[in-house]
Protein backbone atom coordinates (compact mmCIF):
# COMPACT_ATOMS: atom_id res chain seq x y z
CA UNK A 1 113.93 76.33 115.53
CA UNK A 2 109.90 78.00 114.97
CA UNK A 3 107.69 75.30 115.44
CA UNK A 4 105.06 76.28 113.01
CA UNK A 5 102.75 72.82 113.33
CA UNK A 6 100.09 74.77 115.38
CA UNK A 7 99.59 76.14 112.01
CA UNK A 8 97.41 73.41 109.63
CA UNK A 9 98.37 75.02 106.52
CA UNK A 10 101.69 73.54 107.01
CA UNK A 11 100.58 70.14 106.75
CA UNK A 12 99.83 70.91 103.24
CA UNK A 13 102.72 73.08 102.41
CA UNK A 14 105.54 72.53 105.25
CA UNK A 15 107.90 74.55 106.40
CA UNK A 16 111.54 74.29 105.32
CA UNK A 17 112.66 77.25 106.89
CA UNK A 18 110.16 77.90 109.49
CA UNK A 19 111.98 81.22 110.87
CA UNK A 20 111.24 82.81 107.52
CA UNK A 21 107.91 84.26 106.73
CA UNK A 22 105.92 81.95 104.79
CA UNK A 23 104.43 82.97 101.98
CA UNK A 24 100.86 81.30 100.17
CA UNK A 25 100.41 82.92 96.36
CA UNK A 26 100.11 82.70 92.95
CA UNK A 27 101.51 85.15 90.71
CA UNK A 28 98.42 86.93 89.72
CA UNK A 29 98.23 90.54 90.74
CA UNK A 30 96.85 90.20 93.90
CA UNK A 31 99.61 87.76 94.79
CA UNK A 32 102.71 89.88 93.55
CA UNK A 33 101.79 92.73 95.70
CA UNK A 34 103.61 90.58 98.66
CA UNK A 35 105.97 88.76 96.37
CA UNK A 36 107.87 92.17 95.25
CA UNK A 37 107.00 93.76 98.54
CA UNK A 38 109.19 90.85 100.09
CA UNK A 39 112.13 91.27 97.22
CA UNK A 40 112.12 94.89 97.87
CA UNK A 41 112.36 94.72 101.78
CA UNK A 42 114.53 91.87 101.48
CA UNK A 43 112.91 90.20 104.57
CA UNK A 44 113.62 86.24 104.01
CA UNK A 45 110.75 84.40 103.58
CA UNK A 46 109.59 80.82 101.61
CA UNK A 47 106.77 81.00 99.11
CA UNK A 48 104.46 78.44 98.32
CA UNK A 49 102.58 77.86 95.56
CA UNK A 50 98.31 78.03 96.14
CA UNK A 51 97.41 76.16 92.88
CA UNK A 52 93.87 77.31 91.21
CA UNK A 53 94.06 74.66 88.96
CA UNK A 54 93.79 71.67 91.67
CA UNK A 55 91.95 74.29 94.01
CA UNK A 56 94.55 74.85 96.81
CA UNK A 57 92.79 78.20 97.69
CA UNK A 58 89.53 75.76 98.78
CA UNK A 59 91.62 72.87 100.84
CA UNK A 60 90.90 73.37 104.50
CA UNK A 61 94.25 74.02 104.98
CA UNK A 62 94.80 76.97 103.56
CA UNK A 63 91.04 78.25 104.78
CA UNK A 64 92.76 78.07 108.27
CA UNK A 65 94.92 80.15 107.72
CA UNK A 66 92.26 82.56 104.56
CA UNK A 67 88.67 81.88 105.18
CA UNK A 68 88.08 84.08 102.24
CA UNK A 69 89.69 81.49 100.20
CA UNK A 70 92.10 84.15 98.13
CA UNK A 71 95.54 84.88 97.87
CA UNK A 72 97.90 86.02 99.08
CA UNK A 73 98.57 85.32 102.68
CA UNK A 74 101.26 85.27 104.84
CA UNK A 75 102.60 83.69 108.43
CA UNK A 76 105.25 85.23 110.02
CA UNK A 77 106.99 83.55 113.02
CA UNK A 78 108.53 86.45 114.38
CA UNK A 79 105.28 88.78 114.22
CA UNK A 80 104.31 91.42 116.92
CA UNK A 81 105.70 90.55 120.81
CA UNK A 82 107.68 87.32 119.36
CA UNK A 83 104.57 85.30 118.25
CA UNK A 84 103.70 83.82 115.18
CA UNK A 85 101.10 85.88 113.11
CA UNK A 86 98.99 84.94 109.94
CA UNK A 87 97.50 87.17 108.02
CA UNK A 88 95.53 87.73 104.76
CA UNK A 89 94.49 90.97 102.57
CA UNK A 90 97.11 92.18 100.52
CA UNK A 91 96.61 95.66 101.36
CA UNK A 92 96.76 94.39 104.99
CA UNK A 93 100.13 92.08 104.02
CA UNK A 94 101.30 95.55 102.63
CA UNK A 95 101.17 97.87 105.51
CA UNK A 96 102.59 94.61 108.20
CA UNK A 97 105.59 94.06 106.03
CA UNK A 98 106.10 97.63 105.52
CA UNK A 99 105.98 98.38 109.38
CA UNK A 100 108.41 95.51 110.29
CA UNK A 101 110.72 96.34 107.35
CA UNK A 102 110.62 100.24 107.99
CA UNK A 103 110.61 100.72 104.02
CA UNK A 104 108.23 101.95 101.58
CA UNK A 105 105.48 103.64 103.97
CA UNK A 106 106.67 106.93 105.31
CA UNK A 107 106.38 107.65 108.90
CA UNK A 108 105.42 111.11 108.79
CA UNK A 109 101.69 110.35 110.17
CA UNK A 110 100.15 112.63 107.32
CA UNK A 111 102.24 111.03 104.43
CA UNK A 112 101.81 107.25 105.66
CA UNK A 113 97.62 108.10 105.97
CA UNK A 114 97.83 109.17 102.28
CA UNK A 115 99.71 106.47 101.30
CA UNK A 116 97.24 103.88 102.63
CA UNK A 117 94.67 106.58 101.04
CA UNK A 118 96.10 105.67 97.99
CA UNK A 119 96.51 101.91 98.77
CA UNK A 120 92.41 101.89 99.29
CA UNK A 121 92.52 103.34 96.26
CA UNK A 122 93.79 100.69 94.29
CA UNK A 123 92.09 97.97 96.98
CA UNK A 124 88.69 99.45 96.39
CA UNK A 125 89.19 100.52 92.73
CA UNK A 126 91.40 99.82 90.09
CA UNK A 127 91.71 95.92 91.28
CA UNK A 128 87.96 95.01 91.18
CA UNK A 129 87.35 97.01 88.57
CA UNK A 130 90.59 96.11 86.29
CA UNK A 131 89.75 92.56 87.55
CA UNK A 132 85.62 92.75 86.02
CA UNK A 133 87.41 94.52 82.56
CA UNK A 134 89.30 90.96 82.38
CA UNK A 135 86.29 88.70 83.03
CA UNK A 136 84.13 90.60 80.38
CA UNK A 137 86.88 91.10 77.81
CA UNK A 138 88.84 87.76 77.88
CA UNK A 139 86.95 85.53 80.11
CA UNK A 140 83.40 83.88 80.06
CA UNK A 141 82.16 87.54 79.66
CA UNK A 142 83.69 87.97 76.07
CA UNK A 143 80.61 85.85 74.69
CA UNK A 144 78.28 87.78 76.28
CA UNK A 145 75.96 89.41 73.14
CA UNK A 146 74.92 92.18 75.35
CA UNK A 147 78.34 94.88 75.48
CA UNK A 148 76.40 97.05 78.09
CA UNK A 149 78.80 95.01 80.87
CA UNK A 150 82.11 94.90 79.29
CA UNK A 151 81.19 98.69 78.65
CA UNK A 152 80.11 99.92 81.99
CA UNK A 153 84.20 98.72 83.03
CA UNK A 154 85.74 99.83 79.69
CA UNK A 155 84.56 103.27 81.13
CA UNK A 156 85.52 102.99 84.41
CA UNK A 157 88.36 101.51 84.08
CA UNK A 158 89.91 104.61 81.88
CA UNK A 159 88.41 107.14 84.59
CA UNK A 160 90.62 105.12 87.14
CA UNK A 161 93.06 105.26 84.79
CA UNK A 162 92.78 108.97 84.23
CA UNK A 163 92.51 109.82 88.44
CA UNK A 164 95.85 107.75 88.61
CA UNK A 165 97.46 109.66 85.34
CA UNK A 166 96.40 112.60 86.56
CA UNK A 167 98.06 112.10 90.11
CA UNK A 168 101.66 110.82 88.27
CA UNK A 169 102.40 114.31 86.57
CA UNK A 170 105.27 115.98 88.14
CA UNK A 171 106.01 112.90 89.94
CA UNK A 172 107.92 109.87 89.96
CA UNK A 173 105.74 107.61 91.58
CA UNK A 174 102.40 108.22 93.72
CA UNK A 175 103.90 109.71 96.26
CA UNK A 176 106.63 111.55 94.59
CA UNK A 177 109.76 110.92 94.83
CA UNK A 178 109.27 108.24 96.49
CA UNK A 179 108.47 104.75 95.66
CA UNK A 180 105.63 103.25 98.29
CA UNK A 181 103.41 100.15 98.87
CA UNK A 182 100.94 101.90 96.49
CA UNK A 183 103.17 101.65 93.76
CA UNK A 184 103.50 98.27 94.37
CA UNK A 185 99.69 97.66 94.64
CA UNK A 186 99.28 99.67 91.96
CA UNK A 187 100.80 98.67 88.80
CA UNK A 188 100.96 94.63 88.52
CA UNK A 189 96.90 95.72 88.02
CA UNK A 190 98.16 98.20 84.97
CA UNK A 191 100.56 95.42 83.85
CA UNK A 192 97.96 92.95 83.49
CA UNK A 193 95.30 95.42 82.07
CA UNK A 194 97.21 96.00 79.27
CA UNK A 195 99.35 93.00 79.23
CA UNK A 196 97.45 89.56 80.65
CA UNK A 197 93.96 91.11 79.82
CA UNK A 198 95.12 92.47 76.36
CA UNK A 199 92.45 95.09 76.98
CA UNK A 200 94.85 98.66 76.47
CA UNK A 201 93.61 98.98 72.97
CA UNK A 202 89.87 98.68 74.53
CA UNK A 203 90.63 101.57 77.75
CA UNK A 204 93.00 103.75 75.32
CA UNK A 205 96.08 103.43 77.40
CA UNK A 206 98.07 105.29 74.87
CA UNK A 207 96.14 108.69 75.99
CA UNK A 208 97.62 108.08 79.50
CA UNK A 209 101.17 108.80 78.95
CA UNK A 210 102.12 109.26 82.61
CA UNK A 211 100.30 106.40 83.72
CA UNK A 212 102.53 103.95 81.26
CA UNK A 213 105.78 106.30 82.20
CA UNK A 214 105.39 104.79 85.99
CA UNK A 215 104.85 101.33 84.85
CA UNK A 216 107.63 100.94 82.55
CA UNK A 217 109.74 102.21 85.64
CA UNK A 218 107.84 100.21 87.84
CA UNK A 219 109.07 97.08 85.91
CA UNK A 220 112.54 97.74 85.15
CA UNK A 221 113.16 97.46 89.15
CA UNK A 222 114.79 94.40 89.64
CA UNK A 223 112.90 93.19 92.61
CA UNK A 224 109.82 93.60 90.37
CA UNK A 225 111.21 91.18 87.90
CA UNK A 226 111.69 89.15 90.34
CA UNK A 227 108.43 89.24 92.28
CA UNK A 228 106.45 89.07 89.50
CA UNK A 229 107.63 85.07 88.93
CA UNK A 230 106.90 83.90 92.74
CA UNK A 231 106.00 81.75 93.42
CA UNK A 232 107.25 80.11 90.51
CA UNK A 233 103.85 77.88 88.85
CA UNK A 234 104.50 74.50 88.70
């Protein structure tokens, strides 16, 4: 069997299966990106809930493992040459599980670069900006007297979202036919825009028919359903 106690974040969340990949989350969307990435690859793996509430994301076990202090992150016992590998990001998580699965990045070396183009996309993009929308429109922000904030991401946020519907017509998913880790990093952001954030009245999602075509597809996959509940809060 792994032995994994090298590791401290396992003194805080051990191990049951220590030959699967663990898995340290919450199911915001950030932390679904590996959830469904794991459903969809079927790799086996454990998940673990990171609690905000009782600030997991702060104990020093899981900054072993995340100095950044966010979620997700991962450690795999089997990674690269046999050895156990941790690793944070999501984007990062992404690309790792989709190299040891083989599945959802293409290896033609021109289509996997624009793939990750489109990853960085979303990593650089629609997540903070998506993510500042929230904080000014249903967070601490919505108080704010001063709209000049909340506007500057109201705008942004529906130029993203006009790139992105712009990029879906004539296709299936970003990369055509087909579906890729930017899908998946894409649309739990969309979801929650519109559905967490309650902001697609605010952005005018209805004028981005292509963009809501893809997300409606994007969560009738079973594996998203799935993903999008681990790990399950407590």
């Amino acid at each position: 069997m792994t032995d994994l106690s090298a590791f401290p974040i396992t003194r805080k969340w051990p191990a049951r299966h220590p030959d699967r990949i663990q898995l340290y989350s919450l199911p915001t969307p950030n932390g679904v990106k590996a959830s469904i990435m794991l459903e969809e690859t079927g790799l086996p793996y454990e998940p673990h809930l990171v609690s905000f509430d009782t600030n997991d994301q702060m104990s020093p076990e899981f900054l072993s493992l995340n100095p950044n202090n966010k979620i997700p992150a991962i450690l795999d016992p089997q990674g690269p040459g046999g050895k156990p590998l941790a690793l944070f990001e999501s984007g990062a998580i992404l690309i790792y599980l989709a190299d040891k699965s083989g599945r959802f990045l293409p290896a033609d070396p021109a289509a996997r670069y624009e793939t990750i183009q489109w990853l960085m996309f979303q990593m650089g993009g629609i997540g903070p900006m998506f993510g500042q929308l929230g904080f000014f429109h249903k967070f601490a922000g919505k108080d704010y007297e001063d709209k000049r904030p909340r506007d500057r991401y109201v705008a942004e946020s529906r130029r993203l979202l006009g790139v992105l519907d712009k990029r879906l017509a004539g296709r299936g998913w970003i990369m055509g036919d087909e579906y890729s880790i930017a899908d998946i990093a894409t649309f739990p952001w969309v979801r929650n825009l519109v559905g967490f954030y309650a902001a697609g009245d605010l952005v005018g999602f209805d004028d981005f028919a292509e963009v809501k075509r893809v997300l409606d597809a994007f969560v009738a996959r079973p594996a998203v359903a799935r993903g999008l509940e681990i790990p399950k809060r407590g």
